[in-house]
N, C-alpha and C. Protein backbone atom coordinates (compact mmCIF):
# COMPACT_ATOMS: atom_id res chain seq x y z
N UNK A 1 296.62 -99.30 202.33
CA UNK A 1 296.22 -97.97 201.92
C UNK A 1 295.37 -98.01 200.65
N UNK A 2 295.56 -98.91 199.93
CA UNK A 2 294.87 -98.77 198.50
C UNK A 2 293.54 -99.49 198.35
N UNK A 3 293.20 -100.36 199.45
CA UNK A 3 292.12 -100.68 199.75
C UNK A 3 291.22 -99.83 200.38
N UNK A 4 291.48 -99.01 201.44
CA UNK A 4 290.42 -97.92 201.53
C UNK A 4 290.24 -97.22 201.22
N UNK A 5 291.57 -96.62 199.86
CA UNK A 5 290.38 -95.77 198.53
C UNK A 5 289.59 -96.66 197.83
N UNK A 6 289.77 -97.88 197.67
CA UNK A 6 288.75 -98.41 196.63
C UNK A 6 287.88 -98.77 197.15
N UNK A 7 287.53 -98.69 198.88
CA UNK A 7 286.38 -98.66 199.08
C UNK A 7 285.84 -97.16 199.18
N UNK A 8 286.52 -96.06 199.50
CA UNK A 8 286.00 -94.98 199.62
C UNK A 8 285.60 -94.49 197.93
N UNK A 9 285.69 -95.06 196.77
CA UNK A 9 285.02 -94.62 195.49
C UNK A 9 284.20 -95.76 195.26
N UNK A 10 284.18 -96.69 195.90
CA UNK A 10 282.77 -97.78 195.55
C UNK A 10 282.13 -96.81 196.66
N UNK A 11 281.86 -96.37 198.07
CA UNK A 11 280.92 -95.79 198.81
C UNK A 11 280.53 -94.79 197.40
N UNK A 12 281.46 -93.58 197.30
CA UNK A 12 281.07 -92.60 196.63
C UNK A 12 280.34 -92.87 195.17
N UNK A 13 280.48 -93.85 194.77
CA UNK A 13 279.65 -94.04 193.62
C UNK A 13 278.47 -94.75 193.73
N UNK A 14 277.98 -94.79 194.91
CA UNK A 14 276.51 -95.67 194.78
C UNK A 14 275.45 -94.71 194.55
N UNK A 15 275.52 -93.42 194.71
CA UNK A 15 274.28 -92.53 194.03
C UNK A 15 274.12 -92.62 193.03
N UNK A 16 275.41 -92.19 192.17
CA UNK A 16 275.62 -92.13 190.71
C UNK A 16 274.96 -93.22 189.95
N UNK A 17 275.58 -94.63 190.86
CA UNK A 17 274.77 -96.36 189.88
C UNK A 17 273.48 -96.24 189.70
N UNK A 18 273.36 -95.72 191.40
CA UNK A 18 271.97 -96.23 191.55
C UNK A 18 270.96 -95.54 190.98
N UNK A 19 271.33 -94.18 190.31
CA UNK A 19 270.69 -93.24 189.67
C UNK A 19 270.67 -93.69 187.88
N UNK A 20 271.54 -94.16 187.74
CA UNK A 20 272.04 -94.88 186.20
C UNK A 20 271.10 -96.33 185.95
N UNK A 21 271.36 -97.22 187.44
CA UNK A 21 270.33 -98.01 187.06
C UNK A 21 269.25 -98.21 187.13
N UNK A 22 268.56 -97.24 188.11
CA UNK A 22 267.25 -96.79 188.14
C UNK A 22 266.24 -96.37 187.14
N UNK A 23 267.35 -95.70 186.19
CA UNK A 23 266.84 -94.30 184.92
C UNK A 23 266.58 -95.94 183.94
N UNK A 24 267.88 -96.65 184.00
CA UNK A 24 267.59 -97.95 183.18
C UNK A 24 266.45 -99.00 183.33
N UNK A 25 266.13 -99.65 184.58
CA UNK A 25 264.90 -99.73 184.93
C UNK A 25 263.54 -98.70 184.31
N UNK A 26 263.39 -98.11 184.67
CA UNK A 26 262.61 -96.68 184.50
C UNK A 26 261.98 -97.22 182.93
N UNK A 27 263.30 -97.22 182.18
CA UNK A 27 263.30 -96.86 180.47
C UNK A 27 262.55 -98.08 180.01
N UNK A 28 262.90 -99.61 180.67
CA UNK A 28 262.41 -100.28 180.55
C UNK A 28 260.96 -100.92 180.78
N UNK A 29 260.59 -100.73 182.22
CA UNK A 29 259.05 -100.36 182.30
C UNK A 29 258.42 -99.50 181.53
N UNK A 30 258.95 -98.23 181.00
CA UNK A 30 258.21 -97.61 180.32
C UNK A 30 257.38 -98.07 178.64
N UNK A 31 258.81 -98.79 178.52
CA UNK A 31 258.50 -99.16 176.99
C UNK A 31 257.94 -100.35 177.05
N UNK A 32 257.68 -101.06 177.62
CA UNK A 32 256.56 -102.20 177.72
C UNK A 32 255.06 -101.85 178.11
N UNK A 33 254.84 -101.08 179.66
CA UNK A 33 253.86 -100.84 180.11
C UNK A 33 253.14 -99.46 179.38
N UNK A 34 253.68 -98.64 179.58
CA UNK A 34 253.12 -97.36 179.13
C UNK A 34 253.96 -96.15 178.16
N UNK A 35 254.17 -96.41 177.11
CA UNK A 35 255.19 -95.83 176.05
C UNK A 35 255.08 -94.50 176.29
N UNK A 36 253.59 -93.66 175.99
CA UNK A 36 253.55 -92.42 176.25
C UNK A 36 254.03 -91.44 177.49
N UNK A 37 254.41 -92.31 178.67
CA UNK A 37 254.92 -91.91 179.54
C UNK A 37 256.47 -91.81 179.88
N UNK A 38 257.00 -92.02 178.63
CA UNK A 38 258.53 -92.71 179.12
C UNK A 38 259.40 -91.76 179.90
N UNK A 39 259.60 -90.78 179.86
CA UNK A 39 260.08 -89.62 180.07
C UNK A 39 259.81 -89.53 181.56
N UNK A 40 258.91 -89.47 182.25
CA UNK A 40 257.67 -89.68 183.46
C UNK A 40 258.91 -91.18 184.19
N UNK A 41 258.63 -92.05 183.70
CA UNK A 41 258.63 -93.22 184.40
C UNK A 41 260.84 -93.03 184.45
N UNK A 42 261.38 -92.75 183.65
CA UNK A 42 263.23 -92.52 183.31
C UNK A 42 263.30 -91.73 184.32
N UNK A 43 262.30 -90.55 184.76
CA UNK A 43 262.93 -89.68 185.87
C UNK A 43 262.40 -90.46 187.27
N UNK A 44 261.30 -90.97 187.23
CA UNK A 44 260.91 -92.26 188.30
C UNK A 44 261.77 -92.81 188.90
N UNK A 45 262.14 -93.57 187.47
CA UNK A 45 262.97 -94.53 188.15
C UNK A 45 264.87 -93.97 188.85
N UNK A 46 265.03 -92.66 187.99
CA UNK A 46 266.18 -91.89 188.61
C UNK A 46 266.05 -91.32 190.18
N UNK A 47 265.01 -91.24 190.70
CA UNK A 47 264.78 -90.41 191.78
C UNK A 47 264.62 -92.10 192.64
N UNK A 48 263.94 -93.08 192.36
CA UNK A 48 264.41 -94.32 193.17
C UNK A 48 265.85 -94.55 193.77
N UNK A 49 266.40 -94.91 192.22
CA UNK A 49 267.58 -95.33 192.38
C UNK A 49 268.56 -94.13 192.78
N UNK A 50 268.59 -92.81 192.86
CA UNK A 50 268.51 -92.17 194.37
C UNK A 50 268.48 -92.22 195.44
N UNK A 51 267.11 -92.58 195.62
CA UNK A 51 267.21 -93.10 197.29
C UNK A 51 268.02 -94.55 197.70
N UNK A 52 267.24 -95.34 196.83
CA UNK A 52 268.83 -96.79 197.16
C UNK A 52 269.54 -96.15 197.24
N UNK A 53 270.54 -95.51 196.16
CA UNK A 53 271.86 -95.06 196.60
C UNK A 53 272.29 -94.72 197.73
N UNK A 54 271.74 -93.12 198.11
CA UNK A 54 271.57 -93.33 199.46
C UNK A 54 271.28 -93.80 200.71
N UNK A 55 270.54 -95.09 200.63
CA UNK A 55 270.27 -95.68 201.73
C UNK A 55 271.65 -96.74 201.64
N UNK A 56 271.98 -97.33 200.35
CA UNK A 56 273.41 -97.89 200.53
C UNK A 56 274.49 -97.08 200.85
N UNK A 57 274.32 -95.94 200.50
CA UNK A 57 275.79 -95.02 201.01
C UNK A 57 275.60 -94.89 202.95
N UNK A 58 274.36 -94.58 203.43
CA UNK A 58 274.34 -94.42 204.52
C UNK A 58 274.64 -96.11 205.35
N UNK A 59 273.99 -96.67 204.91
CA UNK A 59 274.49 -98.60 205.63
C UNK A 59 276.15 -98.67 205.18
N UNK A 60 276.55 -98.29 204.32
CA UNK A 60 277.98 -98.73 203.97
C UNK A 60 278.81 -98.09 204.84
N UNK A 61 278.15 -96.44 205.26
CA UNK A 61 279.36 -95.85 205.82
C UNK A 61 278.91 -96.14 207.22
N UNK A 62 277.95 -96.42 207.87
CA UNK A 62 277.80 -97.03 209.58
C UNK A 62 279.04 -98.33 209.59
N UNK A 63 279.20 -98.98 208.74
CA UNK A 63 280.08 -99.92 208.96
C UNK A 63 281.34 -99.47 209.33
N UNK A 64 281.85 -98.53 208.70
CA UNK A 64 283.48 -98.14 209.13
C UNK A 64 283.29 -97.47 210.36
């Protein structure tokens, strides 16, 4: 039983990461490549790591 909540809050949290590490990515390209844009490139990279999320939430849950 306690294994398929802890997979059912690793499914449920892959938007959230992937939105966290995306924005982190994001922050980082920004401040190397193009500083004046940072803001631009943090929501970039949030709306990516978005879609990963969701494309891992949708492959994770075809498995069960």
């Amino acid at each position: 039983m306690k294994k398929s909540k802890d997979t059912k809050d690793l499914k449920d949290s892959f938007i959230p990461l992937g939105m966290i590490f995306g924005s982190a990515l994001g922050e980082i390209f920004g401040m190397y490549f193009k500083p004046n844009f940072l803001v631009f490139t943090i929501c970039l990279g949030a709306g990516i790591g978005y879609l990963f999320g969701v494309i891992a939430y949708g492959i994770y849950s075809m498995k069960e």
